[in-house]
N, C-alpha and C. Protein backbone atom coordinates (compact mmCIF):
# COMPACT_ATOMS: atom_id res chain seq x y z
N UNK A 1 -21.92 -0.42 -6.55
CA UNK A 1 -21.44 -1.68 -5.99
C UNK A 1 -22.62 -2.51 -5.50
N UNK A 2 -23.70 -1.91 -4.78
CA UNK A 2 -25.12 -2.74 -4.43
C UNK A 2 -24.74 -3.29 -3.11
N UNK A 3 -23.92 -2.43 -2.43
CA UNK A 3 -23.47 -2.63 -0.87
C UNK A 3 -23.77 -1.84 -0.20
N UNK A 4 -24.68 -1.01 0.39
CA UNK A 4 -24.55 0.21 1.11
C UNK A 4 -23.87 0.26 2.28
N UNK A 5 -23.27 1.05 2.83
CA UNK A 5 -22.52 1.19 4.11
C UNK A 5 -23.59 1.53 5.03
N UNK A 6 -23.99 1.20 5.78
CA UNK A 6 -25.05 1.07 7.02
C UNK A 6 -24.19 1.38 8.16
N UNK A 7 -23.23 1.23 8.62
CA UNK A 7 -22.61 1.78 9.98
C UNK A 7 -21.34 1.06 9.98
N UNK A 8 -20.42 1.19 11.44
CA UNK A 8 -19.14 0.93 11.61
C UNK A 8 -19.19 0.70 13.31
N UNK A 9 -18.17 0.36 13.63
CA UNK A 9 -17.82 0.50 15.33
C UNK A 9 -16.37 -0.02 14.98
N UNK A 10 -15.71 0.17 16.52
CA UNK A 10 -14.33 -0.13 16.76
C UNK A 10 -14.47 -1.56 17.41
N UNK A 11 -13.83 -2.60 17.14
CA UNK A 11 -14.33 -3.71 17.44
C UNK A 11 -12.51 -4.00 18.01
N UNK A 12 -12.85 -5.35 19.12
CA UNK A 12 -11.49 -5.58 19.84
C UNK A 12 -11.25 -7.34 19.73
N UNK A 13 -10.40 -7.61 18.45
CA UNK A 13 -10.10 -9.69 18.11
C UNK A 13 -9.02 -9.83 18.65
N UNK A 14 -8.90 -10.28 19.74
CA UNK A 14 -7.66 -10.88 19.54
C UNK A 14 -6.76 -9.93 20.52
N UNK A 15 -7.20 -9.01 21.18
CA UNK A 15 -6.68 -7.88 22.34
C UNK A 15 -6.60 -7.07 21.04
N UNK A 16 -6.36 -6.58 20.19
CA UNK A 16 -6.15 -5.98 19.34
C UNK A 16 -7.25 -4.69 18.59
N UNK A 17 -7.31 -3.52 18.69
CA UNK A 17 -8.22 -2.83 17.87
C UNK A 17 -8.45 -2.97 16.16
N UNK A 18 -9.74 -3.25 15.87
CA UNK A 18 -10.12 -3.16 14.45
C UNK A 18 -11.09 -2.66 13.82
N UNK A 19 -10.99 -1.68 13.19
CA UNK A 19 -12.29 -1.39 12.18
C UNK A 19 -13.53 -2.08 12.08
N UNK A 20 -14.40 -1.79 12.28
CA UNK A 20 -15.49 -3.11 11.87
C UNK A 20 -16.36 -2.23 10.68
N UNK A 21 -16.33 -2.34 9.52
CA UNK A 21 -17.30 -1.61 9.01
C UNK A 21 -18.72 -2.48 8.44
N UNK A 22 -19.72 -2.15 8.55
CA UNK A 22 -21.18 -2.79 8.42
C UNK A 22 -21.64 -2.50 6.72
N UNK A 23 -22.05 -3.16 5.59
CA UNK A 23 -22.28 -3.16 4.50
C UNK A 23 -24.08 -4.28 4.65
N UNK A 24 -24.45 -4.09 3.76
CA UNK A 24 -26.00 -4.47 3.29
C UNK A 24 -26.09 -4.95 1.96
N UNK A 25 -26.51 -6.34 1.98
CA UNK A 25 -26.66 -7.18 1.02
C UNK A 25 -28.40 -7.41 0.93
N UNK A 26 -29.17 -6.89 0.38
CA UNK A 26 -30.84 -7.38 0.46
C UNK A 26 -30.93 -7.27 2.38
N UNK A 27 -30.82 -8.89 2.36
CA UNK A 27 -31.21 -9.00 3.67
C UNK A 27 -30.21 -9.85 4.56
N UNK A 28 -29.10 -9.47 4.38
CA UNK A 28 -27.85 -9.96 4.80
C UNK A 28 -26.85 -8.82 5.43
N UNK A 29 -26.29 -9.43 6.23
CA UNK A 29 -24.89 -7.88 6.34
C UNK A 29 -24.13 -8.58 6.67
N UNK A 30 -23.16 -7.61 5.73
CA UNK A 30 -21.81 -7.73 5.33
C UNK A 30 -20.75 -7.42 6.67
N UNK A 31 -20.01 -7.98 7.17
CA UNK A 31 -19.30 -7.31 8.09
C UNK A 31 -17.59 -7.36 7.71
N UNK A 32 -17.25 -6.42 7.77
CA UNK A 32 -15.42 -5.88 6.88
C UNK A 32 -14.91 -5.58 8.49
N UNK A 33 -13.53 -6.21 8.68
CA UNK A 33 -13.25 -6.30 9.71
C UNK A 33 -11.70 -5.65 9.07
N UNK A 34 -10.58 -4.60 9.83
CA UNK A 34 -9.59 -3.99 8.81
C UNK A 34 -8.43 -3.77 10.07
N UNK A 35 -7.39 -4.33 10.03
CA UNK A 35 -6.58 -3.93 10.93
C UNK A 35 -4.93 -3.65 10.39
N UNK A 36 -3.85 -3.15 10.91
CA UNK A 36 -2.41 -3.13 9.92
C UNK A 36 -2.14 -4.66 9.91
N UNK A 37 -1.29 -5.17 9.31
CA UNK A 37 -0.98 -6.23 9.52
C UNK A 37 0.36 -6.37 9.98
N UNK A 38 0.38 -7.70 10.64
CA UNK A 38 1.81 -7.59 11.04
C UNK A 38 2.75 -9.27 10.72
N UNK A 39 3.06 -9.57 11.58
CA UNK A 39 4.18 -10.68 11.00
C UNK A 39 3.58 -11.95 10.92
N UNK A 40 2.51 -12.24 11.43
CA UNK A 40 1.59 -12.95 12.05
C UNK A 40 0.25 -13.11 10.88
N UNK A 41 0.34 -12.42 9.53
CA UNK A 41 -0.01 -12.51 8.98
C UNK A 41 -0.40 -13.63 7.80
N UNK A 42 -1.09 -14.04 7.26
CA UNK A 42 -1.67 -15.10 6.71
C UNK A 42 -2.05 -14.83 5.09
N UNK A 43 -1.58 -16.20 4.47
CA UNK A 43 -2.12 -15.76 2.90
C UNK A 43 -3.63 -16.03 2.74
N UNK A 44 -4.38 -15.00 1.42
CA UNK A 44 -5.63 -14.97 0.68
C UNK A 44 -6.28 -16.25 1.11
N UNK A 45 -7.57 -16.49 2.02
CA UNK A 45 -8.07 -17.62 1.87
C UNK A 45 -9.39 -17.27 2.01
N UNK A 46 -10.53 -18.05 1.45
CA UNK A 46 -12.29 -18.28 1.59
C UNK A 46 -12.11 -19.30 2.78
N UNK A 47 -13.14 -19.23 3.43
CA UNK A 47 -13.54 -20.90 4.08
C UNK A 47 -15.02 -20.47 4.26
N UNK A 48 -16.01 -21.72 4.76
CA UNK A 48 -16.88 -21.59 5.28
C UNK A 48 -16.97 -22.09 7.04
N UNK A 49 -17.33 -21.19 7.82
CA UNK A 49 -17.96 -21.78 9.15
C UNK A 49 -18.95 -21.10 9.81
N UNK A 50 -20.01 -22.22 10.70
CA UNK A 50 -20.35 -22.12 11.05
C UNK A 50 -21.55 -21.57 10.49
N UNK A 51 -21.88 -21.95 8.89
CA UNK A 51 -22.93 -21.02 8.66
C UNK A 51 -22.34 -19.55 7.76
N UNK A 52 -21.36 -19.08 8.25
CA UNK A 52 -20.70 -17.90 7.37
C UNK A 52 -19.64 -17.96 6.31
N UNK A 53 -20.01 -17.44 5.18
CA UNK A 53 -18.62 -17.51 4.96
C UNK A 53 -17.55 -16.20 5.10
N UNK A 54 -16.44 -16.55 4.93
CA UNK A 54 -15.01 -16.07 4.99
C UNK A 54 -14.21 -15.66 4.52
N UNK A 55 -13.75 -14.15 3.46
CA UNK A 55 -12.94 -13.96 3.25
C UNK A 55 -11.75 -13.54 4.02
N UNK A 56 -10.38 -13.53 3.64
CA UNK A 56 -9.51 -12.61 4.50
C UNK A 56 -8.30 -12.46 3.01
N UNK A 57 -7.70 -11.43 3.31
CA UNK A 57 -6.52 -11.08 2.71
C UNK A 57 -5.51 -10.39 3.39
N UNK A 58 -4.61 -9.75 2.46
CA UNK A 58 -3.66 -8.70 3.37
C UNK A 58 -3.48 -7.70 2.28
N UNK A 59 -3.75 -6.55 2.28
CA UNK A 59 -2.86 -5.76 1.04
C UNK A 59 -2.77 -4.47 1.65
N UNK A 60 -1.48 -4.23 0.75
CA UNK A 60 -0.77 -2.47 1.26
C UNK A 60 -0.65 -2.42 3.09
N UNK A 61 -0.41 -3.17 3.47
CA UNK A 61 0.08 -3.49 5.05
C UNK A 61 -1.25 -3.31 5.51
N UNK A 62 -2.58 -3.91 5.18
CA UNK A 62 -3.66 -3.30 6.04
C UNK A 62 -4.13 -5.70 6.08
N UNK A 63 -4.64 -5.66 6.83
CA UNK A 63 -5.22 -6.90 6.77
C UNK A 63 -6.94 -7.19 6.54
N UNK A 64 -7.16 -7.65 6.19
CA UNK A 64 -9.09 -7.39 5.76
C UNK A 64 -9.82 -8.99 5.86
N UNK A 65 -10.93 -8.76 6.73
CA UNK A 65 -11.44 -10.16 6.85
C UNK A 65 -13.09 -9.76 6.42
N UNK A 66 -13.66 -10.13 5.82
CA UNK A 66 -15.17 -10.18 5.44
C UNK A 66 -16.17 -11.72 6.21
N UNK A 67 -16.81 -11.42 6.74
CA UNK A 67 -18.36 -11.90 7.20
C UNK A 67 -19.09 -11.88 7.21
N UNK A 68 -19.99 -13.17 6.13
CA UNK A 68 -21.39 -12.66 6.22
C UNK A 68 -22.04 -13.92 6.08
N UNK A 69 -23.41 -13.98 6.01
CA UNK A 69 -24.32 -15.28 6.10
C UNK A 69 -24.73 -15.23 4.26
N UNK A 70 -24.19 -13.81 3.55
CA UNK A 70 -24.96 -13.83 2.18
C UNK A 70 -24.20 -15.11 0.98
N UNK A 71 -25.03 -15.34 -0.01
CA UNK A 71 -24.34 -16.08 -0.88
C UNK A 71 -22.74 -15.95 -1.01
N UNK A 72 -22.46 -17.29 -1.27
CA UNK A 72 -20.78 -17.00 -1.57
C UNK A 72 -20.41 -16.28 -3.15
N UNK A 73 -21.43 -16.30 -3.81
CA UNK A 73 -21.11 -15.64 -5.46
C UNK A 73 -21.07 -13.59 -5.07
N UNK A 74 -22.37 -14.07 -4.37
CA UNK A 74 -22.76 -12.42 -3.72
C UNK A 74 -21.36 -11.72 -3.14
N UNK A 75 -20.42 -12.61 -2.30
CA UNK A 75 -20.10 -12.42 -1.21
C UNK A 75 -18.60 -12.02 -2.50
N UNK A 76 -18.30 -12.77 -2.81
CA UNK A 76 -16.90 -12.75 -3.97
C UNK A 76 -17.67 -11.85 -4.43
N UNK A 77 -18.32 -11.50 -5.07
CA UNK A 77 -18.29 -10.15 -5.79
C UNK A 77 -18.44 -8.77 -4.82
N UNK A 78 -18.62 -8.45 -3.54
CA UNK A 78 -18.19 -7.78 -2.85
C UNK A 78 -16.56 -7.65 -2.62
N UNK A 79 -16.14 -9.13 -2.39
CA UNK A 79 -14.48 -8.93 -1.90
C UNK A 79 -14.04 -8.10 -3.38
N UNK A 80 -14.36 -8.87 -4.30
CA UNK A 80 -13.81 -8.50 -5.75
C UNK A 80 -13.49 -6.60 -5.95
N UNK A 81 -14.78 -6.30 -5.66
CA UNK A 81 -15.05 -4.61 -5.41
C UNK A 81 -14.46 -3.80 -4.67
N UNK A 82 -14.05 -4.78 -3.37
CA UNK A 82 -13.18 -4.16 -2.54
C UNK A 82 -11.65 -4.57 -3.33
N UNK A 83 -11.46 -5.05 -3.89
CA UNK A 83 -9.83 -5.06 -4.08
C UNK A 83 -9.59 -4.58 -5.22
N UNK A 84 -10.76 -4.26 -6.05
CA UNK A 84 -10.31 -3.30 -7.03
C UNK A 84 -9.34 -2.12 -7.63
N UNK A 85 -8.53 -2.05 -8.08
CA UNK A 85 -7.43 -0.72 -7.84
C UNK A 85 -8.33 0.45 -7.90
């Protein structure tokens, strides 16, 4: 994939507990943010802010948000990898 997993912590958005897992792009990191989802849930979108961009999705009741400062081609072909069957 050309992502290495570099580390994780339990991270807290929103009062809520979430996964944070840490990935490595060259000289960028990836940050995968993973929680269940619930009703409050939101459809597939990119954005850019602040400098980062943004994936998020929802699949198999889990919710998934990606962050990083790396290219957006870079960055879609990470999400891509992750949603792979």
């Amino acid at each position: 994939m050309g992502f290495p997993l570099v580390g994780g912590r339990l991270e807290y958005l929103s009062g809520r507990p979430v996964a944070a897992l840490v990935y490595q792009y060259q000289k960028h990191t990836i940050n995968l943010f993973i929680w269940p989802a619930g009703a409050d849930t939101t459809a597939a979108a990119s954005r850019f802010v602040r400098g980062f961009h943004v994936d998020q999705w929802v699949r198999d009741g889990m919710t998934f948000w990606v962050v990083s400062d790396a290219n957006e081609a870079e960055l879609t072909r990470f999400v891509r990898a992750l949603q792979a069957p």
